[in-house]
N, C-alpha and C. Protein backbone atom coordinates (compact mmCIF):
# COMPACT_ATOMS: atom_id res chain seq x y z
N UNK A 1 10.38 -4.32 -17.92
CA UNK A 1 10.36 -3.76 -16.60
C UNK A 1 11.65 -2.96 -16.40
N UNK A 2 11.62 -2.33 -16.21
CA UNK A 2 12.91 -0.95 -15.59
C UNK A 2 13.63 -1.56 -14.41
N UNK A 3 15.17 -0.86 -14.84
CA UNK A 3 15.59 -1.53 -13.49
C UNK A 3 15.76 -0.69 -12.20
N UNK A 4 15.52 -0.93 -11.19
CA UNK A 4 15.66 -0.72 -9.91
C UNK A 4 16.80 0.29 -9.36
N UNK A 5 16.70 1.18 -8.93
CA UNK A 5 18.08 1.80 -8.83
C UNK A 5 17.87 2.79 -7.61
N UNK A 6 18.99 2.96 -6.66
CA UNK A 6 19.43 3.62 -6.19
C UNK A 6 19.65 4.96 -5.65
N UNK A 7 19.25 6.34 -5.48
CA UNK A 7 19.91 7.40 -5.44
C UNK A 7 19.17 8.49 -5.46
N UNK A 8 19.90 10.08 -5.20
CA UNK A 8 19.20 11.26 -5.02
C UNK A 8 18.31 11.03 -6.20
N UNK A 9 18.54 11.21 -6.86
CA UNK A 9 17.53 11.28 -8.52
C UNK A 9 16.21 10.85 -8.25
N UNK A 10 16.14 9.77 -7.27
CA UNK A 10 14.88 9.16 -7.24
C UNK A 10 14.16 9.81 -6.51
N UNK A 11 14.16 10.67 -5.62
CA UNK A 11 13.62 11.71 -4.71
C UNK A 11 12.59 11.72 -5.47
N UNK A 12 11.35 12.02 -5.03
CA UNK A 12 10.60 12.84 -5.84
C UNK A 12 9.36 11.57 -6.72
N UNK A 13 10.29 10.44 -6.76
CA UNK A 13 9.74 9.24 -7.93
C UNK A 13 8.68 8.15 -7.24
N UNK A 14 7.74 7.65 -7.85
CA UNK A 14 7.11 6.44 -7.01
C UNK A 14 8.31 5.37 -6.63
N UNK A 15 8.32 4.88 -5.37
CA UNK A 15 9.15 3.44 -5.91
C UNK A 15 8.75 2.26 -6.41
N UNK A 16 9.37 1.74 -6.71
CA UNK A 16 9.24 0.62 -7.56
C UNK A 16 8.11 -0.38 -6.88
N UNK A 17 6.88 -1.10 -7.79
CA UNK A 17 5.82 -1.63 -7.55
C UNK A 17 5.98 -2.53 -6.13
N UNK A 18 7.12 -3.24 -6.79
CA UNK A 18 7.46 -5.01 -5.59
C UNK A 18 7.93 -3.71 -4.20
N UNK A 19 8.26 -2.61 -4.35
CA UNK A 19 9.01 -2.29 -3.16
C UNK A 19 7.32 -1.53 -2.14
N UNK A 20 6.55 -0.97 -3.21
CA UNK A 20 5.19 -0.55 -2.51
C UNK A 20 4.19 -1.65 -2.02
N UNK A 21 4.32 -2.84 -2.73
CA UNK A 21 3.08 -4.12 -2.42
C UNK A 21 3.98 -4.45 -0.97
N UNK A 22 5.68 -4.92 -0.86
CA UNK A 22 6.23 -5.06 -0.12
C UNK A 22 5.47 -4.59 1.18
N UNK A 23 5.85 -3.02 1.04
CA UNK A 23 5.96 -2.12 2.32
C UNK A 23 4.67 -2.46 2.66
N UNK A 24 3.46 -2.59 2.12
CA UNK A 24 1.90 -2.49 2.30
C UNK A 24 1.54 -3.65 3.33
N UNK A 25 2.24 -4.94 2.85
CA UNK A 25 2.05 -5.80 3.41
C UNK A 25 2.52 -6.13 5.05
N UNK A 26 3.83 -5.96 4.80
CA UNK A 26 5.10 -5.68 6.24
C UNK A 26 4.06 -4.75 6.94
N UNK A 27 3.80 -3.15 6.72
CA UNK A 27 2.77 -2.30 7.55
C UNK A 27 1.53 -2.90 7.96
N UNK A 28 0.99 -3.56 7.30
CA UNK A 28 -0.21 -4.07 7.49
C UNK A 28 -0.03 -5.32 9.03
N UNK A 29 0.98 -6.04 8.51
CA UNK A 29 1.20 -7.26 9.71
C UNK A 29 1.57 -6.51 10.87
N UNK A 30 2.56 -5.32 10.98
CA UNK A 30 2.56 -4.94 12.23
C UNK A 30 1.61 -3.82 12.52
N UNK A 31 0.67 -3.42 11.86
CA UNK A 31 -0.18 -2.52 12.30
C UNK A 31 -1.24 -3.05 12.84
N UNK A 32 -1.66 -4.32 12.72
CA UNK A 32 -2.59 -5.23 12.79
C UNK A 32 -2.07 -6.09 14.50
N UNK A 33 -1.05 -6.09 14.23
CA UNK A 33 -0.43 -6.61 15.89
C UNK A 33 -0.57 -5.66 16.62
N UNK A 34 -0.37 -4.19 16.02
CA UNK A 34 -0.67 -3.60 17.13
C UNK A 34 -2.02 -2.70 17.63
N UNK A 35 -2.49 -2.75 16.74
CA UNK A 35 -3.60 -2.30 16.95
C UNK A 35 -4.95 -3.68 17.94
N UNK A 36 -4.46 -4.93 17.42
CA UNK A 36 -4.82 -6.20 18.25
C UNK A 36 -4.67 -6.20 19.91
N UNK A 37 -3.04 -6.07 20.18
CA UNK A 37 -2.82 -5.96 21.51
C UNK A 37 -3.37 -4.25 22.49
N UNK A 38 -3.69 -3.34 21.47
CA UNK A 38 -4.41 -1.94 22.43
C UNK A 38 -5.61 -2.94 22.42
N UNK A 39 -6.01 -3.44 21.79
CA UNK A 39 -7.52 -3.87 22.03
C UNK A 39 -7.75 -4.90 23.38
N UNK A 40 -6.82 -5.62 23.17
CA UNK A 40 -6.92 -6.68 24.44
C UNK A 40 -6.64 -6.03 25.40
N UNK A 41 -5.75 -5.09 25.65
CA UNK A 41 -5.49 -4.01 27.00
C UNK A 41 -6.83 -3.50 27.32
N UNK A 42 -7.67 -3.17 26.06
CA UNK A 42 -8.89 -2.44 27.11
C UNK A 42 -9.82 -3.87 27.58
N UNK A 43 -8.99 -5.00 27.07
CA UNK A 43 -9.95 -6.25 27.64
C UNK A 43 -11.47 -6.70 26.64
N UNK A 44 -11.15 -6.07 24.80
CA UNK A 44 -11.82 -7.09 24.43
C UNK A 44 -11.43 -8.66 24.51
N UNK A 45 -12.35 -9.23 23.98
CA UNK A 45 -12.33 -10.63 23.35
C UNK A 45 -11.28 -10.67 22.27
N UNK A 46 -10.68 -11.61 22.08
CA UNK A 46 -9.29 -12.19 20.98
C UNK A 46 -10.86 -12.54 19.83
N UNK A 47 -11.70 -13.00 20.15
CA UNK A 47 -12.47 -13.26 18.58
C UNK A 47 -13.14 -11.98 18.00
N UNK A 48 -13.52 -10.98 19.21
CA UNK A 48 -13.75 -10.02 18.58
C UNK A 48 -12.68 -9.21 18.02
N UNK A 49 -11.47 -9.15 18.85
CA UNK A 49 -10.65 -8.33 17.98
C UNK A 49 -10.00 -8.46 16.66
N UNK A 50 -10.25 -10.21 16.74
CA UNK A 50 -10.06 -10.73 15.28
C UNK A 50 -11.09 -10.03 14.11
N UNK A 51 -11.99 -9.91 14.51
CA UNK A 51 -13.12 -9.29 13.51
C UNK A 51 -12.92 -8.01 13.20
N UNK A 52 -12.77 -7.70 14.75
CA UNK A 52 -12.83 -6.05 14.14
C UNK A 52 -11.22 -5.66 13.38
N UNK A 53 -10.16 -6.12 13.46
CA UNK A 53 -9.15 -6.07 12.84
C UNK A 53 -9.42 -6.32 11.06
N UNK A 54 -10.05 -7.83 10.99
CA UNK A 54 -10.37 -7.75 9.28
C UNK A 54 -11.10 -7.31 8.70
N UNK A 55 -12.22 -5.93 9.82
CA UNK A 55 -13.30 -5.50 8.72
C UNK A 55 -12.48 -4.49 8.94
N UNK A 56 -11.87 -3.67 9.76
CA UNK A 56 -10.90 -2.21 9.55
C UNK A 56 -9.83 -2.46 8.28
N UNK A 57 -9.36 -3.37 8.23
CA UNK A 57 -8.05 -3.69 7.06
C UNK A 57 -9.08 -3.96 5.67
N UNK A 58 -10.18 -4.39 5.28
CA UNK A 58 -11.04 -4.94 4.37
C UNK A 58 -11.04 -3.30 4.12
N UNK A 59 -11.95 -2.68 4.79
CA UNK A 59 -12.59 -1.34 4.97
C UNK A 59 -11.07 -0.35 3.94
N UNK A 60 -10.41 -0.68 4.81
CA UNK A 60 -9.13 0.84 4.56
C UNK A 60 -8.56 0.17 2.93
N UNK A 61 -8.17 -1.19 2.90
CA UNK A 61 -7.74 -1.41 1.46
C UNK A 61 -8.97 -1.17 0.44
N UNK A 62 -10.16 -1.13 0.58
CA UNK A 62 -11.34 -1.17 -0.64
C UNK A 62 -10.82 0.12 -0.65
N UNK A 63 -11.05 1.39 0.14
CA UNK A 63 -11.59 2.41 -0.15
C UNK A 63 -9.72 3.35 -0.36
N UNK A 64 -8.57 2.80 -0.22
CA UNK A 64 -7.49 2.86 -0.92
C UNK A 64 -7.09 2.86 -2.15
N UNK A 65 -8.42 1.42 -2.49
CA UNK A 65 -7.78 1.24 -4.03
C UNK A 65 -9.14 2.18 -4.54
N UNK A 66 -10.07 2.29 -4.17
CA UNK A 66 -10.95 3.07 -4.80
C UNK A 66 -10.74 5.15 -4.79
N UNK A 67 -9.82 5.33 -3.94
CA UNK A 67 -9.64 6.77 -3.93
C UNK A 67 -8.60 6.95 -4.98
N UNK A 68 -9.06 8.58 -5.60
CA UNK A 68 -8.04 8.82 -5.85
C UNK A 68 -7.78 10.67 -5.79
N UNK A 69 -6.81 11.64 -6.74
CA UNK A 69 -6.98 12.88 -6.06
C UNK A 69 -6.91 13.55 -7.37
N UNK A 70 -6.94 12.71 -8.67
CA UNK A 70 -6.49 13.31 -10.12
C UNK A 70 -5.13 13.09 -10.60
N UNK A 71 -4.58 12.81 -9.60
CA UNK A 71 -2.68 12.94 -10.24
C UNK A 71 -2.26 11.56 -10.58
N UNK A 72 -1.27 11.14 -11.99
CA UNK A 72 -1.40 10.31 -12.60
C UNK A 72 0.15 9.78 -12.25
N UNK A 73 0.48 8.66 -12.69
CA UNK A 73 2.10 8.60 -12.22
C UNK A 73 2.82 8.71 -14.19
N UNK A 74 3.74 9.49 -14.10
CA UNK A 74 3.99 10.04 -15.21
C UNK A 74 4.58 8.70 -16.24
N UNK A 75 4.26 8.57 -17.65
CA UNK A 75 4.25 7.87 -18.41
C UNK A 75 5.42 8.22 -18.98
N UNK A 76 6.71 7.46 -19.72
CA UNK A 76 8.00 7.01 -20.32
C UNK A 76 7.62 7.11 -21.27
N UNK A 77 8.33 8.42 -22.20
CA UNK A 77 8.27 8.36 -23.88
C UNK A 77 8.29 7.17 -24.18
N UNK A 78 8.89 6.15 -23.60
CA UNK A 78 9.78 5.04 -23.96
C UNK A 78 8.87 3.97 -24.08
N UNK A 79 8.00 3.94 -23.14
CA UNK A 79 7.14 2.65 -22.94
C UNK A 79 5.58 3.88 -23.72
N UNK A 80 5.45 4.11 -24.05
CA UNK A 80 4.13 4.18 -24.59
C UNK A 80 4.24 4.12 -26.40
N UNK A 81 3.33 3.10 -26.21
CA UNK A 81 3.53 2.52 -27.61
C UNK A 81 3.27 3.61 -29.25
N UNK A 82 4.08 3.51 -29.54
CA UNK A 82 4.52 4.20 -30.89
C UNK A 82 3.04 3.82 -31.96
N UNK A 83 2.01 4.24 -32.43
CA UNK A 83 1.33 4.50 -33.67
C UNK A 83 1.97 4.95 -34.72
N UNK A 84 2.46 3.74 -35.72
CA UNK A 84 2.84 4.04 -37.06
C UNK A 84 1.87 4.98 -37.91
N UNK A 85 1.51 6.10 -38.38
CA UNK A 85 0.18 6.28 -39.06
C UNK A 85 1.23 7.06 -40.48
């Protein structure tokens, strides 16, 4: 695993896996609070908004991990394994 680092250079780079599952999760808990409390303002039900909260989050992560646009995240001379031939 590569280490973690710092700085302009990285502009431009995916960040690091633990720092994207991180962010996904943290966004998710407060997007989910808030999208919960607009709902109770217009005066649903707390069980419905429970529902409709885990089929919108079910819904948006399937079709997240299932999209994509063609572009690959670029592969490390380093880590792709060497064929002796």
């Amino acid at each position: 695993m590569a280490q973690t680092t710092i700085g302009k250079k990285n502009i431009g780079r995916p960040a690091p896996r633990w720092y994207r599952i991180t962010k996904k999760i943290v966004y998710g808990l407060f997007a989910t609070a808030l999208f919960s409390s607009t709902l109770q303002r217009f005066g649903v039900k707390d069980a419905d908004v429970t529902m409709i909260a885990a089929w919108l989050i079910s819904i948006m992560e399937t079709l997240g991990a299932i999209l994509a646009n063609g572009e690959d995240y670029m592969v490390d001379d380093k880590e792709t394994p060497q064929n002796p031939s």
